[in-house]
PDB file of N, CA and C in Angstrom:
ATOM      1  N   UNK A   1     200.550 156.294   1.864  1.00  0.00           N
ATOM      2  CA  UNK A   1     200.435 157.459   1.004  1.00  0.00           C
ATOM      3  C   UNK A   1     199.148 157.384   0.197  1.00  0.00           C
ATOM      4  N   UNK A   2     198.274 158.915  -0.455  1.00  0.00           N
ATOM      5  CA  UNK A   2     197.218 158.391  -0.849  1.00  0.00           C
ATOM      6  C   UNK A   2     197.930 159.296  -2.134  1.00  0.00           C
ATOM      7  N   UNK A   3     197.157 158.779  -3.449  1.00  0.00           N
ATOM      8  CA  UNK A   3     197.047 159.259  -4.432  1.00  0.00           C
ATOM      9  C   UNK A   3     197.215 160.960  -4.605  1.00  0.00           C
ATOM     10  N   UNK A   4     198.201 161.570  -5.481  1.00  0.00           N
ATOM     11  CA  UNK A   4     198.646 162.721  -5.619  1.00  0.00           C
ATOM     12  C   UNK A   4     199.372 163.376  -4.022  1.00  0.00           C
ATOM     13  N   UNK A   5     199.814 162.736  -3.412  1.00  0.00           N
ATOM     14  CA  UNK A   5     200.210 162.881  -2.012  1.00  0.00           C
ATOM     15  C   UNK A   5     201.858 163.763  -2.891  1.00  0.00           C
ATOM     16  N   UNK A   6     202.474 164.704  -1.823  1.00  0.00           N
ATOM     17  CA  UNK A   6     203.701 165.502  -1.387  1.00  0.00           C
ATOM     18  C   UNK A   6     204.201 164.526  -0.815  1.00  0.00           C
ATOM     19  N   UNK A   7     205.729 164.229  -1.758  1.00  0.00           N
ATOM     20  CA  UNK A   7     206.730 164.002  -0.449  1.00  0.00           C
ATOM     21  C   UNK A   7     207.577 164.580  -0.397  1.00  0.00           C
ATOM     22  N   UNK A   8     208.258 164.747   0.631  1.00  0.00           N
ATOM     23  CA  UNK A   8     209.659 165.583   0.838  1.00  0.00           C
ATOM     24  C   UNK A   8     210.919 164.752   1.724  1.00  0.00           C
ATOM     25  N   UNK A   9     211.505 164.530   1.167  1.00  0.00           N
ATOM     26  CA  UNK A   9     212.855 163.443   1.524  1.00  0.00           C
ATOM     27  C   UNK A   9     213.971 164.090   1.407  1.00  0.00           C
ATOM     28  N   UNK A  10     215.200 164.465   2.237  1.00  0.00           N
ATOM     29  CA  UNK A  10     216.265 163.781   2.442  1.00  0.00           C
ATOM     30  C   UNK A  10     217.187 163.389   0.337  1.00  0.00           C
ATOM     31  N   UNK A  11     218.418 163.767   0.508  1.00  0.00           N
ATOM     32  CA  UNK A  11     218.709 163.246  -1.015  1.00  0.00           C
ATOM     33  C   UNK A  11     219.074 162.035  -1.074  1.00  0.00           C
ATOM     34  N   UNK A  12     218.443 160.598   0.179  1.00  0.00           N
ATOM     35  CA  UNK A  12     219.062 159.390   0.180  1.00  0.00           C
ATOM     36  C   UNK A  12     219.317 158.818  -1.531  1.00  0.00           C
ATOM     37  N   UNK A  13     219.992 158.001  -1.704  1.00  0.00           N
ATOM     38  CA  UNK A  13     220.122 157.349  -3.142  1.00  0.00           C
ATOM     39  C   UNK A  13     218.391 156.690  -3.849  1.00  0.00           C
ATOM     40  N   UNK A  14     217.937 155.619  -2.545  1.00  0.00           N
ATOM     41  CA  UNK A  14     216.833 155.254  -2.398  1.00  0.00           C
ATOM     42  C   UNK A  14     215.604 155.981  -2.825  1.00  0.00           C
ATOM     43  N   UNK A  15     215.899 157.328  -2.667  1.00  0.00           N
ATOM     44  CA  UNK A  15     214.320 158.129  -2.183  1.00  0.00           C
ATOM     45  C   UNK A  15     214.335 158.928  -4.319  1.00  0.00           C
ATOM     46  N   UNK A  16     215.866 158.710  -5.144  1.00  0.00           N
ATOM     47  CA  UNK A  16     215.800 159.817  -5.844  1.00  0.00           C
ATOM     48  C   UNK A  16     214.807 159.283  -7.048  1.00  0.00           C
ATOM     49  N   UNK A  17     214.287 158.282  -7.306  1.00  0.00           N
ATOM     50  CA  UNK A  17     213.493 157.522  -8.032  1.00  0.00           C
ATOM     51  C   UNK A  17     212.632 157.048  -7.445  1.00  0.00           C
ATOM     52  N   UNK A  18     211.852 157.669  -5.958  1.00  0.00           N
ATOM     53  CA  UNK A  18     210.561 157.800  -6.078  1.00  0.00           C
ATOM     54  C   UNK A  18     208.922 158.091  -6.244  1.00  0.00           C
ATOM     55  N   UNK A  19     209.252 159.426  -7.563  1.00  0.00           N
ATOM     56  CA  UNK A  19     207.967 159.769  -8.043  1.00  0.00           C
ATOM     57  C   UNK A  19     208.588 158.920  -9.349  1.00  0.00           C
ATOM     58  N   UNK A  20     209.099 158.455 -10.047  1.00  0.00           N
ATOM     59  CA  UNK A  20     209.176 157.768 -11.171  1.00  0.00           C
ATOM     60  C   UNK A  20     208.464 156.006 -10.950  1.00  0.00           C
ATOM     61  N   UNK A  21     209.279 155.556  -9.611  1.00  0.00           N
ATOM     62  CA  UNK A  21     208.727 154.217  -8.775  1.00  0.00           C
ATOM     63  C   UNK A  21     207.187 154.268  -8.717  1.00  0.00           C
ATOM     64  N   UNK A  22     206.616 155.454  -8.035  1.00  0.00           N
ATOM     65  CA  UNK A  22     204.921 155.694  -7.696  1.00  0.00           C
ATOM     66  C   UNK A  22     204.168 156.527  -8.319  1.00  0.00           C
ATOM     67  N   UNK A  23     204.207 156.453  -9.784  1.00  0.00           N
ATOM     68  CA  UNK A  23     203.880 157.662 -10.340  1.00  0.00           C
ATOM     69  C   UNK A  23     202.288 157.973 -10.267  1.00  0.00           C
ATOM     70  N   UNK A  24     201.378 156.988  -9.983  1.00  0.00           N
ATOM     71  CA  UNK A  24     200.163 157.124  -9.289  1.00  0.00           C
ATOM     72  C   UNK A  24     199.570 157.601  -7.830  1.00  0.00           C
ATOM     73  N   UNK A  25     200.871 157.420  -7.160  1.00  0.00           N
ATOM     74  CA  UNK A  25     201.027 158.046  -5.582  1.00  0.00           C
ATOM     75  C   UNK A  25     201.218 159.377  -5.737  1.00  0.00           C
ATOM     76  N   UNK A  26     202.700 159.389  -6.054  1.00  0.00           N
ATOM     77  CA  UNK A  26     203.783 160.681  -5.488  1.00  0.00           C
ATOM     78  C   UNK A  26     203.540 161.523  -6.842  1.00  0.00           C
ATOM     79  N   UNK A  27     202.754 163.014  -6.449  1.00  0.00           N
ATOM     80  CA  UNK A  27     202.444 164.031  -7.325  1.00  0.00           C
ATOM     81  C   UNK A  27     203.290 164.640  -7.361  1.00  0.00           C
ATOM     82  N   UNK A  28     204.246 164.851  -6.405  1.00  0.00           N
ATOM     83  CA  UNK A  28     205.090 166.335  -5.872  1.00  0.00           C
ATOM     84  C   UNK A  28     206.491 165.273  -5.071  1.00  0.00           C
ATOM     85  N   UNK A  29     207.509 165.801  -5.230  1.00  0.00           N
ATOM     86  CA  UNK A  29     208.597 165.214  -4.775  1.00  0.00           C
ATOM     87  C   UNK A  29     209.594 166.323  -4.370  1.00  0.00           C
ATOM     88  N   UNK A  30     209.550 166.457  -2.987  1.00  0.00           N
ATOM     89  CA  UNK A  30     210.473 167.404  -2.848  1.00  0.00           C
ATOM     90  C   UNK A  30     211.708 167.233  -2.213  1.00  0.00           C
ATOM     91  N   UNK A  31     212.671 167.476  -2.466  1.00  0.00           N
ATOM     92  CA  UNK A  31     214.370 167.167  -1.873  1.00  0.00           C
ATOM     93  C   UNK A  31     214.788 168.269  -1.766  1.00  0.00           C
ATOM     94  N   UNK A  32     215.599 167.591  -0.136  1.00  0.00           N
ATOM     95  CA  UNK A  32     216.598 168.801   0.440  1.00  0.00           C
ATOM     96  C   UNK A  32     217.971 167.607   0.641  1.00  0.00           C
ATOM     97  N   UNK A  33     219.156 168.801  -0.036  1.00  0.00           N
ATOM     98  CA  UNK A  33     220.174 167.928   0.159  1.00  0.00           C
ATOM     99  C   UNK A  33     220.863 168.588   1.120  1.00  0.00           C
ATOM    100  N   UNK A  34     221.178 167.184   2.593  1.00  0.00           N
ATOM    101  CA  UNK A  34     221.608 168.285   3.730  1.00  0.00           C
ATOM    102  C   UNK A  34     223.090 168.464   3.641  1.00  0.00           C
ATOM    103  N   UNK A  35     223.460 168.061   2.442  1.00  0.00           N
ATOM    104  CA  UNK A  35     225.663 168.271   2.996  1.00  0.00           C
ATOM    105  C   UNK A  35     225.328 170.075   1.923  1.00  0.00           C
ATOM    106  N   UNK A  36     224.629 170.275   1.801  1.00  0.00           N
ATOM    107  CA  UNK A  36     223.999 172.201   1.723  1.00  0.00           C
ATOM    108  C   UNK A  36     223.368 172.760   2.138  1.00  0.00           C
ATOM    109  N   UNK A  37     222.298 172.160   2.762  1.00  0.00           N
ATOM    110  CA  UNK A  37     221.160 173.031   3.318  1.00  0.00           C
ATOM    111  C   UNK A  37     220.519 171.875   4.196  1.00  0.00           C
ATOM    112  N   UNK A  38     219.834 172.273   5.425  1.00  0.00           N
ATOM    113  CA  UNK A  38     218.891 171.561   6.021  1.00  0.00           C
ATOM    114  C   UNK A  38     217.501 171.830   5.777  1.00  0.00           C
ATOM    115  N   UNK A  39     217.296 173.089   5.032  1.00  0.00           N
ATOM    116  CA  UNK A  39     215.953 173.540   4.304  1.00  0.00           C
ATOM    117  C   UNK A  39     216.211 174.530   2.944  1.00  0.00           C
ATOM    118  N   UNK A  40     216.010 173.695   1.823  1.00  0.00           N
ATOM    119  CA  UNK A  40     216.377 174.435   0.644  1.00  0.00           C
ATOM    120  C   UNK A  40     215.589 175.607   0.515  1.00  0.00           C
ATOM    121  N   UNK A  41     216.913 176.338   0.381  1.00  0.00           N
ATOM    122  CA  UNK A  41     216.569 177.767   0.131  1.00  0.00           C
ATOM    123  C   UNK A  41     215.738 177.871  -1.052  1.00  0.00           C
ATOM    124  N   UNK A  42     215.459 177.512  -1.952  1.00  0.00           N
ATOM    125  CA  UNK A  42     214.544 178.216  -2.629  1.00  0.00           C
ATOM    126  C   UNK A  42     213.231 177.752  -3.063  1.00  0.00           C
ATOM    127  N   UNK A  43     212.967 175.881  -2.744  1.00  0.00           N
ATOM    128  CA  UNK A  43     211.609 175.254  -2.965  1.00  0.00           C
ATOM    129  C   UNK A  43     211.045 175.685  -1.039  1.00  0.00           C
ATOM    130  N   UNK A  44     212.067 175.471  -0.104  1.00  0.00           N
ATOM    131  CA  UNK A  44     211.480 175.661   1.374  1.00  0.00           C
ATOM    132  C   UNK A  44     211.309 174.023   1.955  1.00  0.00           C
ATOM    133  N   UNK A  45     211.447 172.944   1.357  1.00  0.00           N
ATOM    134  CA  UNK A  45     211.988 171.872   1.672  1.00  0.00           C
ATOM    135  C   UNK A  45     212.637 171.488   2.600  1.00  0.00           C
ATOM    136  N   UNK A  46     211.738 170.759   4.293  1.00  0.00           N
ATOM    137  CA  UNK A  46     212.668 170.636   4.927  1.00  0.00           C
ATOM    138  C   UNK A  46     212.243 168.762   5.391  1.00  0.00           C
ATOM    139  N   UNK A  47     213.302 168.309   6.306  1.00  0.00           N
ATOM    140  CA  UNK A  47     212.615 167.227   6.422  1.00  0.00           C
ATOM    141  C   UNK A  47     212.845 167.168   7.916  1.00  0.00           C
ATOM    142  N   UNK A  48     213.075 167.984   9.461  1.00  0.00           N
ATOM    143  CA  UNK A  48     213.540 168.133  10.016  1.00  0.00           C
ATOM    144  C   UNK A  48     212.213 167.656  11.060  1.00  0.00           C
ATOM    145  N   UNK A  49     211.140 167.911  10.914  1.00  0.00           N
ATOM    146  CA  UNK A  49     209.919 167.097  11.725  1.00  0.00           C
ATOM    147  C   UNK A  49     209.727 166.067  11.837  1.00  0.00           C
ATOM    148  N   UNK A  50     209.457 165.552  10.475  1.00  0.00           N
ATOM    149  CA  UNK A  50     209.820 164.143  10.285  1.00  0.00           C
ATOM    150  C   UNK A  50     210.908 163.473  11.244  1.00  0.00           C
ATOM    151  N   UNK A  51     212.067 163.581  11.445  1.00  0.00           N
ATOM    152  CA  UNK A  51     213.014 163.244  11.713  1.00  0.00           C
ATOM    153  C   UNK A  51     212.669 163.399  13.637  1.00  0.00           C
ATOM    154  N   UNK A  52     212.265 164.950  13.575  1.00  0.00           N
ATOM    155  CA  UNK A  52     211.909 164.942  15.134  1.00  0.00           C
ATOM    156  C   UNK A  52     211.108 164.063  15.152  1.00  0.00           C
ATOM    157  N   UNK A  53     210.091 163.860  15.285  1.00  0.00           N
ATOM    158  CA  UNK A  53     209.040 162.715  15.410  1.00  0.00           C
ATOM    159  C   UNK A  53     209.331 161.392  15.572  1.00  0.00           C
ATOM    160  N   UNK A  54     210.532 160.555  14.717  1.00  0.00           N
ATOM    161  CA  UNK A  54     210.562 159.564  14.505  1.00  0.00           C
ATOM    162  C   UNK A  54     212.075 159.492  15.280  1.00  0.00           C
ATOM    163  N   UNK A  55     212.497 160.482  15.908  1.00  0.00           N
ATOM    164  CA  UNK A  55     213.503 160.522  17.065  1.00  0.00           C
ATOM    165  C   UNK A  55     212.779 160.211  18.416  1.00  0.00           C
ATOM    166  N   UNK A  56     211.285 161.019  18.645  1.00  0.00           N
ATOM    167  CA  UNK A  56     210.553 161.193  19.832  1.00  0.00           C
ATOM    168  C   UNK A  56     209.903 159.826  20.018  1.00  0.00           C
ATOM    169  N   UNK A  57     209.437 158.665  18.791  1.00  0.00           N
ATOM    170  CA  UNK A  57     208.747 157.854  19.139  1.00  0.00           C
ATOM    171  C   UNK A  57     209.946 156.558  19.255  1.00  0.00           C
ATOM    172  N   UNK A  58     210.961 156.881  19.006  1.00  0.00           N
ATOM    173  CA  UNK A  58     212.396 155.906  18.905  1.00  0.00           C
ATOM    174  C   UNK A  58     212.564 155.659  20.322  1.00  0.00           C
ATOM    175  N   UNK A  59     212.091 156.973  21.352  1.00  0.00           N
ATOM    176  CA  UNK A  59     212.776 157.124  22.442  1.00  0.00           C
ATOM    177  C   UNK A  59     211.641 156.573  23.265  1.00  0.00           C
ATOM    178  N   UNK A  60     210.463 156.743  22.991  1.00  0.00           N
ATOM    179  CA  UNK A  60     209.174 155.981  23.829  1.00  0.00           C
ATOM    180  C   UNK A  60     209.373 154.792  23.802  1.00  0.00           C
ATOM    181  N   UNK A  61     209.703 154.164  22.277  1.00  0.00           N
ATOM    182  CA  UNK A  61     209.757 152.717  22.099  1.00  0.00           C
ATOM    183  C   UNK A  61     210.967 151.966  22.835  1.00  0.00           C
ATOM    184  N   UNK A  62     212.001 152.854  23.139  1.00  0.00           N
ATOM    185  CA  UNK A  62     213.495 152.338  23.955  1.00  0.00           C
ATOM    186  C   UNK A  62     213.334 152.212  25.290  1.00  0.00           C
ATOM    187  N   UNK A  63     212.311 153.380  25.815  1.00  0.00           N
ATOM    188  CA  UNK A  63     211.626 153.196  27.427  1.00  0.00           C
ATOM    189  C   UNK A  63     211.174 152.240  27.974  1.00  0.00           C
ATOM    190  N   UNK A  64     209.857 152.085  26.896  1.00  0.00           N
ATOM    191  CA  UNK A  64     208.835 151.063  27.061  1.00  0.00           C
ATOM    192  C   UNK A  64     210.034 149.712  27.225  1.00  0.00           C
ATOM    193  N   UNK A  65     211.239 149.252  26.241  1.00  0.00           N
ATOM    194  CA  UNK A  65     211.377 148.285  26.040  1.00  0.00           C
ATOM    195  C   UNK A  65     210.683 147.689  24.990  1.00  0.00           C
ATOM    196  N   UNK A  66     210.175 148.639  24.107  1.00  0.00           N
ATOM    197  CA  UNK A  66     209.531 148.066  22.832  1.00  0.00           C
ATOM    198  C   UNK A  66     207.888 148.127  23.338  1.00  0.00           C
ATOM    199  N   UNK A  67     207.659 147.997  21.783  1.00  0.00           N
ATOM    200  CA  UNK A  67     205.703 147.982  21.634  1.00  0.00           C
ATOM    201  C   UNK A  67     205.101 147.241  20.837  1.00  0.00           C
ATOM    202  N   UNK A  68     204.462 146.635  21.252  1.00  0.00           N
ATOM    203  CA  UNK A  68     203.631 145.634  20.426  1.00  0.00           C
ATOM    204  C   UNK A  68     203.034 145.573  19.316  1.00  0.00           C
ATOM    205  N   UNK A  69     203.484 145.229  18.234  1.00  0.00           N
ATOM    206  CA  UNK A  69     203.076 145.355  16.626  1.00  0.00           C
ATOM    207  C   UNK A  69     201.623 145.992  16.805  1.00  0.00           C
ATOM    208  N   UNK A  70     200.954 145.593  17.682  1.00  0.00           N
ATOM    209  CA  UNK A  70     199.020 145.800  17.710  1.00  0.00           C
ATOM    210  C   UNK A  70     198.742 147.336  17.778  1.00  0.00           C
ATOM    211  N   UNK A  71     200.012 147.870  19.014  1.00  0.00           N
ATOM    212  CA  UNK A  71     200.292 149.263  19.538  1.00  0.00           C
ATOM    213  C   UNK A  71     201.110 150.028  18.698  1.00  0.00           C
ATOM    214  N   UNK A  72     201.510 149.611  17.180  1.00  0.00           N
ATOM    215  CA  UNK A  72     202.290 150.658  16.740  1.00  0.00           C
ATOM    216  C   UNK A  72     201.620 151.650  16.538  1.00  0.00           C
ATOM    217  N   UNK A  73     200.634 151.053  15.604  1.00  0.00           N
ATOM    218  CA  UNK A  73     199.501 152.007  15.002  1.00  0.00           C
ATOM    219  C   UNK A  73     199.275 153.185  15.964  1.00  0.00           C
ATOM    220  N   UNK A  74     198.928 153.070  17.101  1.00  0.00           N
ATOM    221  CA  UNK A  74     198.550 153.960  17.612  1.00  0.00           C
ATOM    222  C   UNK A  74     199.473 155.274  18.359  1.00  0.00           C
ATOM    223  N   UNK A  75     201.019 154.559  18.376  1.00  0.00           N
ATOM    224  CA  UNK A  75     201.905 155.640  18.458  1.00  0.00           C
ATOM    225  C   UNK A  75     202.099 156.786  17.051  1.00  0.00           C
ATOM    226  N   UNK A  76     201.983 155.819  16.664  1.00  0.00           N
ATOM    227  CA  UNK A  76     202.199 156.471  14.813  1.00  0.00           C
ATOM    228  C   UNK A  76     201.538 157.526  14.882  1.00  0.00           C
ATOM    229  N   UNK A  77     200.031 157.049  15.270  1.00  0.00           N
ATOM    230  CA  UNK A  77     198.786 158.104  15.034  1.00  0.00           C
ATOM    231  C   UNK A  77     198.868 159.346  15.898  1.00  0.00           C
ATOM    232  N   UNK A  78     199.683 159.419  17.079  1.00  0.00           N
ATOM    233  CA  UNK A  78     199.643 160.340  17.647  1.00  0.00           C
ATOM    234  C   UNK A  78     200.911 161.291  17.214  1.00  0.00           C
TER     235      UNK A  78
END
């Protein structure tokens, strides 16, 4: 994360004290709580890409049989 960075999380317990945790990071903190909404209706808060993404590279990494710490980076990046 770089300085004054957006996040948008999920209402895990973990995530609800982290612009207080990074207050030099996290400018903007946005939450969607999904047992109501999967995109809050009224900030527009969703976290549903995220989630695709890190479903799509779950499933490369289960193919492969895993990837080499050297090669994460570069799945990440894509």
């Amino acid at each position: 994360l770089l300085p004054g960075s957006t996040v948008h999380t999920d209402d895990w317990a973990a995530y609800r004290q982290l612009q207080a945790r990074l207050p030099n990071v996290v400018a903007d903190h946005g939450v969607v709580v999904h047992r109501y909404n999967f995109v809050d209706p009224i900030t527009g808060v969703l976290t549903q890409h995220v989630e695709s993404a890190w479903n799509r590279l779950k499933s490369v990494i289960k193919e492969r049989r895993g990837v080499r710490r050297g090669d994460l980076q570069s799945f990440l990046n894509e």
